[in-house]
C-alpha atoms as a PDB file:
ATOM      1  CA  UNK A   1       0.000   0.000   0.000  1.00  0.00           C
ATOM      2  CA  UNK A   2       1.111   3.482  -1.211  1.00  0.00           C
ATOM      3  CA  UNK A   3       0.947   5.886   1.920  1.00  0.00           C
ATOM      4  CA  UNK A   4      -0.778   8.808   1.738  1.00  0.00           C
ATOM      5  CA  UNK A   5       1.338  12.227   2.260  1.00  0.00           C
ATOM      6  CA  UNK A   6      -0.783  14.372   3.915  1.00  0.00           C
ATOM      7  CA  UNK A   7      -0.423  18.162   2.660  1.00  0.00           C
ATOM      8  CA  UNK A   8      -1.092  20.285   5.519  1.00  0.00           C
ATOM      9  CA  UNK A   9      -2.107  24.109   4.209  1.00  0.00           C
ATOM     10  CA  UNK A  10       0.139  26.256   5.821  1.00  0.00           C
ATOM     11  CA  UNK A  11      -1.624  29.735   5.146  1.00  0.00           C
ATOM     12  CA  UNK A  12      -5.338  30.426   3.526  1.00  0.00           C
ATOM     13  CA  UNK A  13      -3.383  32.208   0.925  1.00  0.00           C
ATOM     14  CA  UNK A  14      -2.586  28.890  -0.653  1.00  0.00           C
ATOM     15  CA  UNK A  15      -6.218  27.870  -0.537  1.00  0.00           C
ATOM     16  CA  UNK A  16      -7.253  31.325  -1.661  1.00  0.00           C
ATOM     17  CA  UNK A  17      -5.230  33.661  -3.150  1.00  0.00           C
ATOM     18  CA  UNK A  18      -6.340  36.922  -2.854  1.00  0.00           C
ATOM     19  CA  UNK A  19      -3.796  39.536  -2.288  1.00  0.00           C
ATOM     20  CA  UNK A  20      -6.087  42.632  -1.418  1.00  0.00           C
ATOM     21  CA  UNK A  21      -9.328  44.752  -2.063  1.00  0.00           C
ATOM     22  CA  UNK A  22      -9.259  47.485  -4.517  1.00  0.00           C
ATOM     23  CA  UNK A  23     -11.564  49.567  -3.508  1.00  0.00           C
ATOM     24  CA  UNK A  24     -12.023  51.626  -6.451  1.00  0.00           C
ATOM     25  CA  UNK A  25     -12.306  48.662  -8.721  1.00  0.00           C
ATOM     26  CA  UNK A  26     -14.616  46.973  -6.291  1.00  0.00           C
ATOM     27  CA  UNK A  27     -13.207  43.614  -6.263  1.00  0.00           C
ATOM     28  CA  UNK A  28     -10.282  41.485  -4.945  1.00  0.00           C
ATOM     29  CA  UNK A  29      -6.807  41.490  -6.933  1.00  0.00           C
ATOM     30  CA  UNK A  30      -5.258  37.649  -6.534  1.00  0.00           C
ATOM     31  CA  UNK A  31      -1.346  36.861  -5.954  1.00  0.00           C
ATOM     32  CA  UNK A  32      -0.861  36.456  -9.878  1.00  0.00           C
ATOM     33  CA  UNK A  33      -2.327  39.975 -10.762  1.00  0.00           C
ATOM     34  CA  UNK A  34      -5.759  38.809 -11.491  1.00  0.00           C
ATOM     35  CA  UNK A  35      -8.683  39.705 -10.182  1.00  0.00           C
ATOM     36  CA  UNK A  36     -12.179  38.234  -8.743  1.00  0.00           C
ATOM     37  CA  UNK A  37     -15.489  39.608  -8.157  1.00  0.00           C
ATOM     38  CA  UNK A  38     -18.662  38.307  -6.012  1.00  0.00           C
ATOM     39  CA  UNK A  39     -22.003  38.899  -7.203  1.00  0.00           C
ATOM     40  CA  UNK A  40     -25.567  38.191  -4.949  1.00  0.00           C
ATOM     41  CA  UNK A  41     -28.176  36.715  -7.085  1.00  0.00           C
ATOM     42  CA  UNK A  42     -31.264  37.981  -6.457  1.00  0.00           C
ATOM     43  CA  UNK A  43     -33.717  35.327  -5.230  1.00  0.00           C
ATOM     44  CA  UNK A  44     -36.961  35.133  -7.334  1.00  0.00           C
ATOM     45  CA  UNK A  45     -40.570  33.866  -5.507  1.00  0.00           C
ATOM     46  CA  UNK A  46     -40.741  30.401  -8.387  1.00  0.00           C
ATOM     47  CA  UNK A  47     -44.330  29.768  -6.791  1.00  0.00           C
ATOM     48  CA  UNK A  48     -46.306  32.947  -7.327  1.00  0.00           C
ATOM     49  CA  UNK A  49     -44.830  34.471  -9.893  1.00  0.00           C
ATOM     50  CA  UNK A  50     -45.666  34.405 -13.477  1.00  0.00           C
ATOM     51  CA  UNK A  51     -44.690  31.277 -16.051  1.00  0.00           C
ATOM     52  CA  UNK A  52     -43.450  33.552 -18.411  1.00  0.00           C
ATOM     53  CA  UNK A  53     -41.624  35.725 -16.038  1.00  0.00           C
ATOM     54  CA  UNK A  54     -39.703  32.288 -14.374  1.00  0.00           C
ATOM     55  CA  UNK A  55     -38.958  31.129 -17.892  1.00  0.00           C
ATOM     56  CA  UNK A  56     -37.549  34.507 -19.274  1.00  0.00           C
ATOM     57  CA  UNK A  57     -34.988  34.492 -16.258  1.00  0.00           C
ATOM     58  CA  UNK A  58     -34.084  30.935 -17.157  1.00  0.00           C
ATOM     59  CA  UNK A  59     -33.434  32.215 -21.100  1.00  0.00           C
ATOM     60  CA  UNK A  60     -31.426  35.051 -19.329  1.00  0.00           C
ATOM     61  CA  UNK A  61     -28.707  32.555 -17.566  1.00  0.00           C
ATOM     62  CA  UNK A  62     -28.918  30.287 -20.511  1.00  0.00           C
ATOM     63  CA  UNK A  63     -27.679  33.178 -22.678  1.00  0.00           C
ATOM     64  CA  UNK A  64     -25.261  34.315 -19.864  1.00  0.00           C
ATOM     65  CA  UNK A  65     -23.858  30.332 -19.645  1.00  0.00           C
ATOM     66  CA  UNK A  66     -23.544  30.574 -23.632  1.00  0.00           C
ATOM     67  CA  UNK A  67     -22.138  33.368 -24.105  1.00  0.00           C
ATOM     68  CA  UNK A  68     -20.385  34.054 -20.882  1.00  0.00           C
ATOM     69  CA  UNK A  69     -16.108  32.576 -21.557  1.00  0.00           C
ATOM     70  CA  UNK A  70     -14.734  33.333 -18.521  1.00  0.00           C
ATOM     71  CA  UNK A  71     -14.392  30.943 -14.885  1.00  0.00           C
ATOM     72  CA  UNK A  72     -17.329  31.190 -12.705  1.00  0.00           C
ATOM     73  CA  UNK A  73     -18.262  29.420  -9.280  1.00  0.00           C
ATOM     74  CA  UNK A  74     -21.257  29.846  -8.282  1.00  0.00           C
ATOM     75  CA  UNK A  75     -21.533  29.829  -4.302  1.00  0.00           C
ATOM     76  CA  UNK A  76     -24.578  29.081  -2.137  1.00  0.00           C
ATOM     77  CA  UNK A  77     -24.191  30.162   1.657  1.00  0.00           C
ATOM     78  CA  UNK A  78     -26.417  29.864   4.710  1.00  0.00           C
ATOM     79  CA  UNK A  79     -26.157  33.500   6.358  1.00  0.00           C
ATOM     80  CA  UNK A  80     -28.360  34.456   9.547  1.00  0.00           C
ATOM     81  CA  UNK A  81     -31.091  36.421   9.266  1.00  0.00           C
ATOM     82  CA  UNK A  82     -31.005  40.162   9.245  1.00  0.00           C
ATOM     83  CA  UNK A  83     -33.818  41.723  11.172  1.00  0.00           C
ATOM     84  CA  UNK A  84     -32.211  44.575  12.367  1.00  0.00           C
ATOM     85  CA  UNK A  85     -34.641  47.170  10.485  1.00  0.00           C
ATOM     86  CA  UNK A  86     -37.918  45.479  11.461  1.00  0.00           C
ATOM     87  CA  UNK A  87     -36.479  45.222  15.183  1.00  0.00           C
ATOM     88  CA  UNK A  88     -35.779  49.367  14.765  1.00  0.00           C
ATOM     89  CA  UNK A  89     -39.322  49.995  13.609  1.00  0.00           C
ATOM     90  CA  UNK A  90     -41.111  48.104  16.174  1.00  0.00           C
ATOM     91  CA  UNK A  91     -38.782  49.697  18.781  1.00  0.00           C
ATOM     92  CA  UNK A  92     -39.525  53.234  17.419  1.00  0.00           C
ATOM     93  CA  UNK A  93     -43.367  52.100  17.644  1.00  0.00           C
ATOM     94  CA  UNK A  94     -42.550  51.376  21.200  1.00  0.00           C
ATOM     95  CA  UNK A  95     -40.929  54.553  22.156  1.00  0.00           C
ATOM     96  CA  UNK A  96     -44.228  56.596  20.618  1.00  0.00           C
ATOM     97  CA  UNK A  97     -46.975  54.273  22.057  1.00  0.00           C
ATOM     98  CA  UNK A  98     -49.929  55.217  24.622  1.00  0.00           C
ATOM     99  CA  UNK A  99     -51.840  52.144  24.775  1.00  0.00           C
ATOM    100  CA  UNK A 100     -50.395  49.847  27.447  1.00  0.00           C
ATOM    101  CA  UNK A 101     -52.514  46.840  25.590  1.00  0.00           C
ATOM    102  CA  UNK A 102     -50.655  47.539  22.465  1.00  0.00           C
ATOM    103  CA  UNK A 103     -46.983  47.974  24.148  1.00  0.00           C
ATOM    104  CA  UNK A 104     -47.581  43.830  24.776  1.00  0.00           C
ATOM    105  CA  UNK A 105     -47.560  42.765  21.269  1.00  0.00           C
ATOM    106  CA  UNK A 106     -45.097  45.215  20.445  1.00  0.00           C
ATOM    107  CA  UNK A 107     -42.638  43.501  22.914  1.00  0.00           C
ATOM    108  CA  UNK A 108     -43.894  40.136  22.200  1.00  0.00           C
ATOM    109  CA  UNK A 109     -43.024  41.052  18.518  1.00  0.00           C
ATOM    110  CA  UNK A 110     -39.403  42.508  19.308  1.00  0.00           C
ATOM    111  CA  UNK A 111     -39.123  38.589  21.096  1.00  0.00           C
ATOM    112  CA  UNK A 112     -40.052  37.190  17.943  1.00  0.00           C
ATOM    113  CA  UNK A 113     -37.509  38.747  15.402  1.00  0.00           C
ATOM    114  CA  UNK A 114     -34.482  38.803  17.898  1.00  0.00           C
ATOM    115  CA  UNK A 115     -35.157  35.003  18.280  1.00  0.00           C
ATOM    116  CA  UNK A 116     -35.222  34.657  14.577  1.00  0.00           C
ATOM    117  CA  UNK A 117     -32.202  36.701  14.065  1.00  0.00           C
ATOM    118  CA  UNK A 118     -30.351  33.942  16.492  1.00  0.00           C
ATOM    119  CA  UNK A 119     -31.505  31.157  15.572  1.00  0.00           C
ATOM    120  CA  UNK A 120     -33.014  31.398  11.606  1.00  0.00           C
ATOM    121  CA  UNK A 121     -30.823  31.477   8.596  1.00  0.00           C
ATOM    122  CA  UNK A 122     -31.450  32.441   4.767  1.00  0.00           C
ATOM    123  CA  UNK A 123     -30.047  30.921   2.138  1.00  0.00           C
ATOM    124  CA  UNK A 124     -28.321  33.065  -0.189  1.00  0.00           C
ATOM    125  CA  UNK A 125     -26.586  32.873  -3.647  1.00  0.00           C
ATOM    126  CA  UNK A 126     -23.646  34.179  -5.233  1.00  0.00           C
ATOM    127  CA  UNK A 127     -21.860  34.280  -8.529  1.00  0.00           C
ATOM    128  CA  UNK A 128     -18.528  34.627  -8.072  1.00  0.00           C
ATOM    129  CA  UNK A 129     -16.098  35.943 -11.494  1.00  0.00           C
ATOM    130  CA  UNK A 130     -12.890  35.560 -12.280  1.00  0.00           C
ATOM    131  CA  UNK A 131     -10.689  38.124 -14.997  1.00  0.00           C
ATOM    132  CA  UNK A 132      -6.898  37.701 -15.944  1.00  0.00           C
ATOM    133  CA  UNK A 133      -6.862  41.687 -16.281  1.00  0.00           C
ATOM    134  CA  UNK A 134      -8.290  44.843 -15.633  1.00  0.00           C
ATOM    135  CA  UNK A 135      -9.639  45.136 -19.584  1.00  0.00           C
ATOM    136  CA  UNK A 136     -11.147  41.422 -19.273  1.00  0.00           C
ATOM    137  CA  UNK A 137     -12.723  42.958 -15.801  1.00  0.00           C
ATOM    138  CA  UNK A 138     -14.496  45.949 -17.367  1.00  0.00           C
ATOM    139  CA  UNK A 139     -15.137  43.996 -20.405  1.00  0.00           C
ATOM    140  CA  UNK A 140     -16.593  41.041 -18.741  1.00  0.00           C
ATOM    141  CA  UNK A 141     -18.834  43.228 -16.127  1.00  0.00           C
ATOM    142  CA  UNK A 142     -20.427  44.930 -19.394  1.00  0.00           C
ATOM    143  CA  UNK A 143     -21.427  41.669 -20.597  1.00  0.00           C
ATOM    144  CA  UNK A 144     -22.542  40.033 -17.291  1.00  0.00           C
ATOM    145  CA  UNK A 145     -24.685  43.800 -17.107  1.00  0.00           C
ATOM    146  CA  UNK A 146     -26.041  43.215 -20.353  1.00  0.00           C
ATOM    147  CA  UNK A 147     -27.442  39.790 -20.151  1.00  0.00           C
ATOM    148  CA  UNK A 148     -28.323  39.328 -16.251  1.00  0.00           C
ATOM    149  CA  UNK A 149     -28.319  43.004 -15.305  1.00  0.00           C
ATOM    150  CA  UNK A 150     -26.593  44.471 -11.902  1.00  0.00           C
ATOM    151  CA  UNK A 151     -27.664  46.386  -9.489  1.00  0.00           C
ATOM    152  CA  UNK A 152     -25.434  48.829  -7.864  1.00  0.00           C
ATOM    153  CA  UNK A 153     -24.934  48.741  -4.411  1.00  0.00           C
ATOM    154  CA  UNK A 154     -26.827  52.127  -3.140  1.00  0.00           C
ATOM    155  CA  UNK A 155     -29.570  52.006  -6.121  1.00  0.00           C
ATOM    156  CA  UNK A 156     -32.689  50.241  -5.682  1.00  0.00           C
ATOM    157  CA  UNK A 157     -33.827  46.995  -7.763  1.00  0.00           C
ATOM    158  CA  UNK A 158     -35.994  47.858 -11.238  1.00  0.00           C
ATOM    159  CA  UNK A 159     -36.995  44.240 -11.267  1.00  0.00           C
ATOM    160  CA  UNK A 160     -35.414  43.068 -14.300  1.00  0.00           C
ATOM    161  CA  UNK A 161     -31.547  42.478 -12.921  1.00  0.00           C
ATOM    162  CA  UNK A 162     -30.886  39.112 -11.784  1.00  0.00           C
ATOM    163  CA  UNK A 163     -27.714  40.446  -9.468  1.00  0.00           C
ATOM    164  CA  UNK A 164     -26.451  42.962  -7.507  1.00  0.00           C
ATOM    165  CA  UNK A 165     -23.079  44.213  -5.861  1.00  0.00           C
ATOM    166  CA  UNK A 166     -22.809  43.575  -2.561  1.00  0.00           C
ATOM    167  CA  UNK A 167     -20.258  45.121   0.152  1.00  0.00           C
ATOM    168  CA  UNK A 168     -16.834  44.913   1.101  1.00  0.00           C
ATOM    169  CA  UNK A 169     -17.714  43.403   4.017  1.00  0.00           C
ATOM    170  CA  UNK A 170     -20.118  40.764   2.834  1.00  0.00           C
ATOM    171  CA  UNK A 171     -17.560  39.797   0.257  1.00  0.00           C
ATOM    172  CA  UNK A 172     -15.206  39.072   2.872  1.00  0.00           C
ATOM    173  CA  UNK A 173     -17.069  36.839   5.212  1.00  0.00           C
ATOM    174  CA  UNK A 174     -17.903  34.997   1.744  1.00  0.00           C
ATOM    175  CA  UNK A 175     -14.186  34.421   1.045  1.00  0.00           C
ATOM    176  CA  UNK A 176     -13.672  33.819   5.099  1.00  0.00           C
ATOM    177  CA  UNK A 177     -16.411  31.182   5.393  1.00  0.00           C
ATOM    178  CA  UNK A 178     -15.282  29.248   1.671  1.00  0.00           C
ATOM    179  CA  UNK A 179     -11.629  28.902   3.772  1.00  0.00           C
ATOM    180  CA  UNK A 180     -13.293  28.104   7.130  1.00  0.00           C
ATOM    181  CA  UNK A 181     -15.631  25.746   6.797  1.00  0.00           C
ATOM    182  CA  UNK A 182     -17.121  25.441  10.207  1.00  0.00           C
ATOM    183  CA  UNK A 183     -17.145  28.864  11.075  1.00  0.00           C
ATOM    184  CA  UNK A 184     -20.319  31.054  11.815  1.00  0.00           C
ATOM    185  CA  UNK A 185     -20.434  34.186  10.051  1.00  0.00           C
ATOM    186  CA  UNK A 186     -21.968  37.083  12.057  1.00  0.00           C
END
């Protein structure tokens, strides 16, 4: 029997090598000069909305699987639930309340979404891109804007893009949790 040589990974750079964020470029540069870009798909409701709406989006990612040359990996990531704005309405409803009968459910309501921001998750997609150079980059991010559509991060969602750019941040507990495993991302 052959033994097996076990090939311990000395720093996540060899798993992943990213080198830093460009923050003007909006996406990571990699040890060779590369660079890599993550991109949230945008969840669609498959049960109530329209047949020809569901089959238009799949023509779209056909198209974008044709035509599209370049490496892709597309990631899907259980991240907890986010109910941070719903908890600061119901707390501002709080603060301006009178009726003592109302302040109950308001509480009991606060219960309800911090215990579903501890213990719920959401599953979420993401597209990540890969470009040898900075002309590939801009020339690839016109094509996947043409054929899937992108949201920028501060704009709000027409309904026809099938992505949008998510932050610095976000991107980072992406690439944190691919080389951790078994970590929880907060």
């Amino acid at each position: 029997m052959k033994k097996k040589e076990k090939q311990e990974v000395l720093d996540i750079r060899e798993d992943i090598p990213i080198r830093r964020y460009d923050k003007q470029k909006k996406c990571f540069q990699r040890e060779n000069g590369s660079y890599s870009n993550l991109y949230q798909i945008i969840p669609r409701d498959l049960v109530n909305s329209d047949v020809d709406e569901i089959e238009m989006d799949c023509f779209k990612w056909a198209k974008f699987l044709k035509i599209y040359g370049l490496d892709i990996q597309i990631i899907s990531m259980m991240f907890p639930c986010n109910t941070h704005t719903q908890q600061e309405y119901w707390k501002k409803r709080m603060r301006n309340n009178t009726n003592p009968l109302y302040h109950e459910m308001i509480k009991r309501k606060l219960a309800e979404l911090e215990y579903r921001e501890k213990h719920a998750v959401t599953k979420q997609f993401f597209i990540q891109v890969f470009f040898a150079d900075d002309n590939e980059r801009k020339e690839a991010i016109r094509l996947i804007d043409s054929i899937l559509g992108i949201v920028p991060e501060e704009e709000r969602r027409t309904g026809m893009e099938m992505l949008e750019e998510i932050p610095e941040k976000k991107k980072r507990q992406i690439l944190y949790k691919l080389g951790n495993k078994n970590s929880r991302i907060f």
